[in-house]
Protein backbone atom coordinates (compact mmCIF):
# COMPACT_ATOMS: atom_id res chain seq x y z
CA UNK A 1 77.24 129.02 77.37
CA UNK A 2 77.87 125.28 76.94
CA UNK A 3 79.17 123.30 74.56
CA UNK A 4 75.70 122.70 72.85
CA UNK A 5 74.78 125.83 72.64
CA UNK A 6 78.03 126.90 70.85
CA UNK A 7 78.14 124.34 68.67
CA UNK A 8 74.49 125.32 67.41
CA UNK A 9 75.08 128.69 67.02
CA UNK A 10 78.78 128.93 65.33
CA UNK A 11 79.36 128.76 61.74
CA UNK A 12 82.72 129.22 59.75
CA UNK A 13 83.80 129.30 56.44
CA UNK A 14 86.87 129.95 54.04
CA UNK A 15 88.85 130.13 50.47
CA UNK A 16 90.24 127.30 48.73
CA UNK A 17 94.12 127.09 48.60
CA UNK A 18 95.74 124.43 46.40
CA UNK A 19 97.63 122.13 48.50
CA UNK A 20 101.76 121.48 47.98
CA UNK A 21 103.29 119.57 45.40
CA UNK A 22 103.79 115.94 46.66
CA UNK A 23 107.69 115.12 46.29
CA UNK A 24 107.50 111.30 46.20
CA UNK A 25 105.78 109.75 42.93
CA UNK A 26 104.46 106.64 44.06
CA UNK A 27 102.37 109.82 46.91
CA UNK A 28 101.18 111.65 43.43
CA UNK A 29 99.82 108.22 42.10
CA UNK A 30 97.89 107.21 45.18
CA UNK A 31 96.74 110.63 45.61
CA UNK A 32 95.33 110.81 41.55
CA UNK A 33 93.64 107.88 42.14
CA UNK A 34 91.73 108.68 45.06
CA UNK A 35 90.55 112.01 43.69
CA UNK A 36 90.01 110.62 40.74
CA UNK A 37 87.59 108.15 42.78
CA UNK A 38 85.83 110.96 43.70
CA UNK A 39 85.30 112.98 40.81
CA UNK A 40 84.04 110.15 38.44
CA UNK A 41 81.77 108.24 41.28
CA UNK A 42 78.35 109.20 39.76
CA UNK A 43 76.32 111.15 42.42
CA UNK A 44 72.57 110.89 43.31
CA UNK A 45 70.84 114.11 42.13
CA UNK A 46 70.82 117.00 44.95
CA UNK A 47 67.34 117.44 43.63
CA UNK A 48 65.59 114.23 45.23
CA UNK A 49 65.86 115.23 48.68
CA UNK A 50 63.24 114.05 50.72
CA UNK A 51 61.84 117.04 51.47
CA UNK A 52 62.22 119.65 48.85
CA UNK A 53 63.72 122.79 49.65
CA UNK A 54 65.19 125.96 47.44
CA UNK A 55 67.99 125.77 49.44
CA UNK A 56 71.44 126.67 47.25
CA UNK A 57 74.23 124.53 47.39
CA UNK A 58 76.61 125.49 49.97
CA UNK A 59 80.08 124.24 50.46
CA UNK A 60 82.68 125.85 52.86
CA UNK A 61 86.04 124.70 53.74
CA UNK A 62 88.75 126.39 56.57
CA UNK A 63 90.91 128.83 55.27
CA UNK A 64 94.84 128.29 53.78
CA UNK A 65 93.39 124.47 53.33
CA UNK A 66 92.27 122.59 50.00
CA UNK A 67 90.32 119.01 50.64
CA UNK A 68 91.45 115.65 48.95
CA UNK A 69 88.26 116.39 46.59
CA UNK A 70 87.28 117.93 43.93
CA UNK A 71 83.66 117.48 43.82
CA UNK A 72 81.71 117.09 47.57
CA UNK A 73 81.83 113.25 48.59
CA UNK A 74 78.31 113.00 50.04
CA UNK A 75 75.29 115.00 49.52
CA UNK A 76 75.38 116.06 53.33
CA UNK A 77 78.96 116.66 55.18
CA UNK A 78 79.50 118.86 58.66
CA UNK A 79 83.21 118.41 60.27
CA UNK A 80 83.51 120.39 63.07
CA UNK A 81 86.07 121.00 65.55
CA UNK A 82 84.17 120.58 69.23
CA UNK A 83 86.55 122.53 71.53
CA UNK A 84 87.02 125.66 68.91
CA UNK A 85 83.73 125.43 67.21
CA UNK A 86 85.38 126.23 64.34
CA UNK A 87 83.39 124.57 61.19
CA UNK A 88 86.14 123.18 58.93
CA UNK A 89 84.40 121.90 55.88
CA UNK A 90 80.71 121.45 55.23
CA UNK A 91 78.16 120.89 51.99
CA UNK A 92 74.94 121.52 51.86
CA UNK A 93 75.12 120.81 55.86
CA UNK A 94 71.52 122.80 56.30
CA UNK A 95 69.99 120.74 53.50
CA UNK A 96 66.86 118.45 54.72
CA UNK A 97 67.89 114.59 53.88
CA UNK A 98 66.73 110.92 54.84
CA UNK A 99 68.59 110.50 58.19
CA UNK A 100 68.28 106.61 58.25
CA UNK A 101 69.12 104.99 61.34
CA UNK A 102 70.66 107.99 62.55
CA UNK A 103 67.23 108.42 63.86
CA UNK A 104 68.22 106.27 66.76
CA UNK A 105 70.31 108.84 68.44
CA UNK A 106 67.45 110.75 69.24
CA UNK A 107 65.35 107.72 70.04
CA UNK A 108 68.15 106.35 72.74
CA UNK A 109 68.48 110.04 74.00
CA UNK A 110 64.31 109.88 74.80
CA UNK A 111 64.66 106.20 76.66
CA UNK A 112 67.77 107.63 78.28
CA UNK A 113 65.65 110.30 79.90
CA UNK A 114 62.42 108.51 80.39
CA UNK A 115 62.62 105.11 80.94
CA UNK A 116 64.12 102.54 83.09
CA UNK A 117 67.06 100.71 82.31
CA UNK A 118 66.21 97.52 84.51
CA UNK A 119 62.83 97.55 83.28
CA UNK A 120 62.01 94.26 81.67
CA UNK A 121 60.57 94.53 77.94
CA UNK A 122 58.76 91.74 76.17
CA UNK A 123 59.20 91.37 72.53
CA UNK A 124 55.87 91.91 71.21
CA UNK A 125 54.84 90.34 67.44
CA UNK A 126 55.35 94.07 65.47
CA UNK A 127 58.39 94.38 67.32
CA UNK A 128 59.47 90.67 66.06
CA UNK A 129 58.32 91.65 63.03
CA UNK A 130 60.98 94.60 62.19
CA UNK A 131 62.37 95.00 58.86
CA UNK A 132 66.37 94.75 58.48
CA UNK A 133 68.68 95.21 60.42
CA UNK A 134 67.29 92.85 63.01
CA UNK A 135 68.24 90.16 65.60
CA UNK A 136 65.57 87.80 64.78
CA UNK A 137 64.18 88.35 68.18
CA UNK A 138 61.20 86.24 68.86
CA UNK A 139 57.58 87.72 70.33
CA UNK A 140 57.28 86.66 73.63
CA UNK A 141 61.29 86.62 74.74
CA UNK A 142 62.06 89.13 77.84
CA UNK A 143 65.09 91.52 77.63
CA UNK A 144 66.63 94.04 80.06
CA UNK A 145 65.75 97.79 78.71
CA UNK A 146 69.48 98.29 78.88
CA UNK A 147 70.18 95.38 76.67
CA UNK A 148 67.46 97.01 73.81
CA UNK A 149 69.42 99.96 73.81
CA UNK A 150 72.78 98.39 73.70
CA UNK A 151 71.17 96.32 70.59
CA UNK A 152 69.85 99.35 68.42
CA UNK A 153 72.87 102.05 69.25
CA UNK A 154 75.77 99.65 68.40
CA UNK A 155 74.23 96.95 65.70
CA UNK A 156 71.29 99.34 64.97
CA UNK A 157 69.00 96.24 65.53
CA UNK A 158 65.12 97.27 65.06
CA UNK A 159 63.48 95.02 66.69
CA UNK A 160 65.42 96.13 69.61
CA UNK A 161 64.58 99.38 68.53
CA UNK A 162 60.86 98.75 68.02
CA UNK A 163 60.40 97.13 71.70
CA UNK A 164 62.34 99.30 73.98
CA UNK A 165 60.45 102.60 72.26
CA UNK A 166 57.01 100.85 72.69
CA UNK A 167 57.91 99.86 76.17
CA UNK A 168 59.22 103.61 76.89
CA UNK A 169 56.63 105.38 75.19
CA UNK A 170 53.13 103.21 74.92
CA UNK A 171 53.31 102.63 71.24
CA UNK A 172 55.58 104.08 68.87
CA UNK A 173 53.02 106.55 67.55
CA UNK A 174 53.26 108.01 71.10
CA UNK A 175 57.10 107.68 71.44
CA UNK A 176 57.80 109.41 68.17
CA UNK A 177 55.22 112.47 68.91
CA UNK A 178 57.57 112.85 71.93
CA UNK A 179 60.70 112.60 69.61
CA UNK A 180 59.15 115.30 67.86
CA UNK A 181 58.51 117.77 70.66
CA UNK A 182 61.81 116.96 71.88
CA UNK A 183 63.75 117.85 68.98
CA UNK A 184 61.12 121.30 68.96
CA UNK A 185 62.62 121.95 72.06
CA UNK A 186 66.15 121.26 71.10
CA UNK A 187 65.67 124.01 68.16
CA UNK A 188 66.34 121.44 65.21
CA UNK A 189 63.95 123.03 63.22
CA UNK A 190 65.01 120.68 59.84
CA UNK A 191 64.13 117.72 61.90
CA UNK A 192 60.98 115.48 61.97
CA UNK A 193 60.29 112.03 62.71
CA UNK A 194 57.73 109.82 61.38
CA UNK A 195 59.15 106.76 62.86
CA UNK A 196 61.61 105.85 65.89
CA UNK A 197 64.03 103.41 64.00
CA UNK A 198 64.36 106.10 60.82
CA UNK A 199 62.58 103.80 57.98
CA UNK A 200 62.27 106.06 54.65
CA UNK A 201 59.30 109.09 54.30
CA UNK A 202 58.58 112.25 53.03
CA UNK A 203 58.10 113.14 56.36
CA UNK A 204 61.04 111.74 57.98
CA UNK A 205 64.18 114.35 58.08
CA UNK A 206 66.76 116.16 59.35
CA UNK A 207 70.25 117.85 57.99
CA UNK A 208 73.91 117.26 58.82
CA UNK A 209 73.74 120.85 61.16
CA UNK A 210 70.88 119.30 62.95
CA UNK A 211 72.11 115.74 63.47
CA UNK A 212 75.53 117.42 64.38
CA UNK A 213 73.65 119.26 67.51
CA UNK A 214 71.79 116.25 68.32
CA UNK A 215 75.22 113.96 68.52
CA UNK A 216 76.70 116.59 71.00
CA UNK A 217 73.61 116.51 73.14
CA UNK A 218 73.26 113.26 73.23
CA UNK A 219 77.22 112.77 74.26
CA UNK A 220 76.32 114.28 77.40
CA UNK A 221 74.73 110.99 78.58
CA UNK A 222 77.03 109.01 80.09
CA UNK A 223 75.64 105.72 79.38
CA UNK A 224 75.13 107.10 75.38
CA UNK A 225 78.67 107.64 75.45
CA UNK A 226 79.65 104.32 76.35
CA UNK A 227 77.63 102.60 73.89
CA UNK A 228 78.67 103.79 70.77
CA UNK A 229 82.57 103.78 71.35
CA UNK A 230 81.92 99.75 72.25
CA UNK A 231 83.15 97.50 69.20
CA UNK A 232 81.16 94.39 70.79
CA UNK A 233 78.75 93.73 72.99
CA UNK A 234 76.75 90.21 74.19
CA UNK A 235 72.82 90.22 75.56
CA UNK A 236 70.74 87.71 76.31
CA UNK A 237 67.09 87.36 77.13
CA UNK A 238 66.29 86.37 81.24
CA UNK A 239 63.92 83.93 80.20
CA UNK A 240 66.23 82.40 77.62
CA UNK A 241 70.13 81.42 77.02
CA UNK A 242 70.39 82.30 73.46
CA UNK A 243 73.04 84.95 73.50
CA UNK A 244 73.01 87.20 70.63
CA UNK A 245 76.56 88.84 69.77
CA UNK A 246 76.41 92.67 68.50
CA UNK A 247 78.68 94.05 66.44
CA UNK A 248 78.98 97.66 66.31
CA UNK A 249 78.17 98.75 62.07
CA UNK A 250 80.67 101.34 63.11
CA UNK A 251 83.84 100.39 61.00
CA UNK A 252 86.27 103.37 62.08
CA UNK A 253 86.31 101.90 65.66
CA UNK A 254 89.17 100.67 66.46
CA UNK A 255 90.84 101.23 62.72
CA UNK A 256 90.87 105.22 63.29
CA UNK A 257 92.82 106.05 66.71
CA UNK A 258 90.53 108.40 68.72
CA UNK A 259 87.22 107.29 67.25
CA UNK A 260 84.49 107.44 69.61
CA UNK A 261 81.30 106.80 67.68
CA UNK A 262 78.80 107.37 66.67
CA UNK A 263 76.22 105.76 64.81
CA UNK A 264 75.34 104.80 61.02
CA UNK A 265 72.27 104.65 58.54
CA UNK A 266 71.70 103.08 55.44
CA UNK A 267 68.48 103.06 53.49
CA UNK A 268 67.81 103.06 49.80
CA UNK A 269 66.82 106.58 49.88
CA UNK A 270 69.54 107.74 53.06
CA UNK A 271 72.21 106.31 51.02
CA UNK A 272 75.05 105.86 53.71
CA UNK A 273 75.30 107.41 56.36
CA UNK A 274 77.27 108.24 59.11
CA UNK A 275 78.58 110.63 62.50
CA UNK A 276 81.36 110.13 63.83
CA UNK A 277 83.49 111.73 67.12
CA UNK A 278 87.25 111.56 66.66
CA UNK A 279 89.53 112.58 69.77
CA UNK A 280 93.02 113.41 69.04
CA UNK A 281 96.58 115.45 70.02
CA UNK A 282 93.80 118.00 72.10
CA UNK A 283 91.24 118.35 69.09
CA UNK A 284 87.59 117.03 68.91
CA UNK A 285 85.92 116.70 65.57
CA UNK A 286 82.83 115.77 64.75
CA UNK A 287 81.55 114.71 62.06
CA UNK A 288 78.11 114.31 59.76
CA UNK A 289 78.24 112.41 56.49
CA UNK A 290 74.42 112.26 54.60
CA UNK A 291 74.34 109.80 51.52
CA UNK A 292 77.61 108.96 50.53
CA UNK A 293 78.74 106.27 48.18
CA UNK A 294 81.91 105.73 49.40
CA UNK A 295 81.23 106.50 53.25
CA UNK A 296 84.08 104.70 54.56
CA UNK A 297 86.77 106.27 52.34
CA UNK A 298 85.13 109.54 52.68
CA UNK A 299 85.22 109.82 56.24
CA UNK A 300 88.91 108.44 56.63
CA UNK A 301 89.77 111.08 54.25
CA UNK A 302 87.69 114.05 55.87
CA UNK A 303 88.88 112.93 59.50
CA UNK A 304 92.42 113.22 58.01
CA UNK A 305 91.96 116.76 56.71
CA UNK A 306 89.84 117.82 60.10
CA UNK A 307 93.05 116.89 62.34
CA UNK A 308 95.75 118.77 59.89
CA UNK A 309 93.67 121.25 60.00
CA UNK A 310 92.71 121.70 63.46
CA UNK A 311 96.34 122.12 64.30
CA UNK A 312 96.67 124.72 62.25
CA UNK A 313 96.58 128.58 63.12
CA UNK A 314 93.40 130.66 62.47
């Protein structure tokens, strides 16, 4: 069994335990405050998923552990220790949700497999067209398939986006019905796509659990792998000499030691988004974070609790 597999099919849970007093005051203060963040942060109703499920809430944490939170900091969370499988906290992690730009994974995992990474891809008018983020790329310039992906994995550019998956797949119509089967054959059964760059719609979806197996997957590509653990990154068309700078929307990299990606997502709907891979002292955690408020904070403070945790005895 490999890693994948494992990580699809293991699921843990625990009690609550109420964490030691903290000795130093100025430690207490700090520590109010940022659980006091938490609890009085108004929260989107669980209710307006975008696909509407009877699904209860469900929140687990690891055992002989209490969080830094009171009340769940995103409507979506799965932390997961890689090499154990051990699931150390999640909420509502099976929970169908507005995956945003997280959408991408999956796209970049499809051009991994079937395109060509010296092709050469013209920027055609929908493709200039793109809605935010974007590069302002202009219809007619010629990039490297390569540099496309390196665009929409680290700055999560769509035109990028929008060009390399009509290059790859025909037109995006065609790319995302292959994003579709793909993710049938995967066994993400919360997931569908109705686009390739993860715009909001009711038919657009996937949960933390899914999104979690997809990340792990996707790892396994080499080239993937590189991407999203680069901070920067410069491309520039072959029939031009504009260079256009990317800057990876990831802001744990390089703040968090041991971050390795992975991508982000914002939409009005998505809220923010994020997964993250965080290598340290022998543990592997991943994690999924579906419309948070505060996502930075919130996964800074779950990455925090993952390590402690993973180090301790089960």
């Amino acid at each position: 069994m490999n890693r994948s597999d494992a990580f699809i099919m293991t699921r843990d849970c625990g009690r609550i335990h109420r964490p030691p007093f903290l000795a130093c005051a100025a430690g207490v203060f700090i520590s109010l405050l940022l659980i006091g963040a938490e609890i009085f942060t108004p929260s989107i109703a669980l209710g307006k998923s975008v696909v509407a499920q009877s699904v209860p809430v469900r929140t687990a944490i690891a055992p002989h552990q209490f969080p830094p939170w009171r009340v769940a900091p995103a409507h979506g969370i799965l932390l997961k220790e890689l090499n154990s499988g051990r699931v150390l906290y999640e909420h509502d992690a099976g929970k169908r949700m507005s995956p945003a730009s997280l959408t991408k994974i999956m796209s970049a995992l499809v051009i991994l497999e079937r395109g060509q990474l010296d092709d050469f891809v013209t920027i055609s008018p929908n493709a200039a067209r793109a809605h935010k983020t974007h590069l302002r790329m202009k219809s007619g310039q010629v990039f490297r398939l390569e540099d496309l992906l390196k665009a929409m994995v680290i700055m999560s550019a769509n035109d990028a986006c929008l060009a390399a998956v009509e290059h790859v797949g025909g037109d995006e119509a065609q790319f995302v019905a292959i994003m579709n089967t793909k993710a049938a054959a995967l066994g993400l059964a919360d997931t569908h796509f109705n686009d390739a760059c993860g715009f909001d719609n009711p038919d657009h979806y996937s949960t933390a659990e899914d999104l979690a197996a997809l990340s792990v997957i996707a790892l396994d590509q080499p080239i993937f792998r590189q991407l999203v653990r680069e901070e920067r990154a410069i491309i520039t068309p072959v029939n031009g000499h504009h260079a256009y700078v990317l800057h990876n929307t990831n802001r744990l990299l390089g703040r968090i030691p041991g971050v390795e990606g992975i991508k982000t997502g914002f939409t009005s709907k998505a809220g923010r988004c994020l997964i993250a891979k965080v290598s340290q002292n022998g543990s592997d955690l991943l994690l999924v974070i579906l419309n948070s408020k505060r996502r930075w904070n919130t996964a800074t403070n779950l990455i925090t609790y993952g390590l402690q945790v993973a180090e301790t005895p089960h």
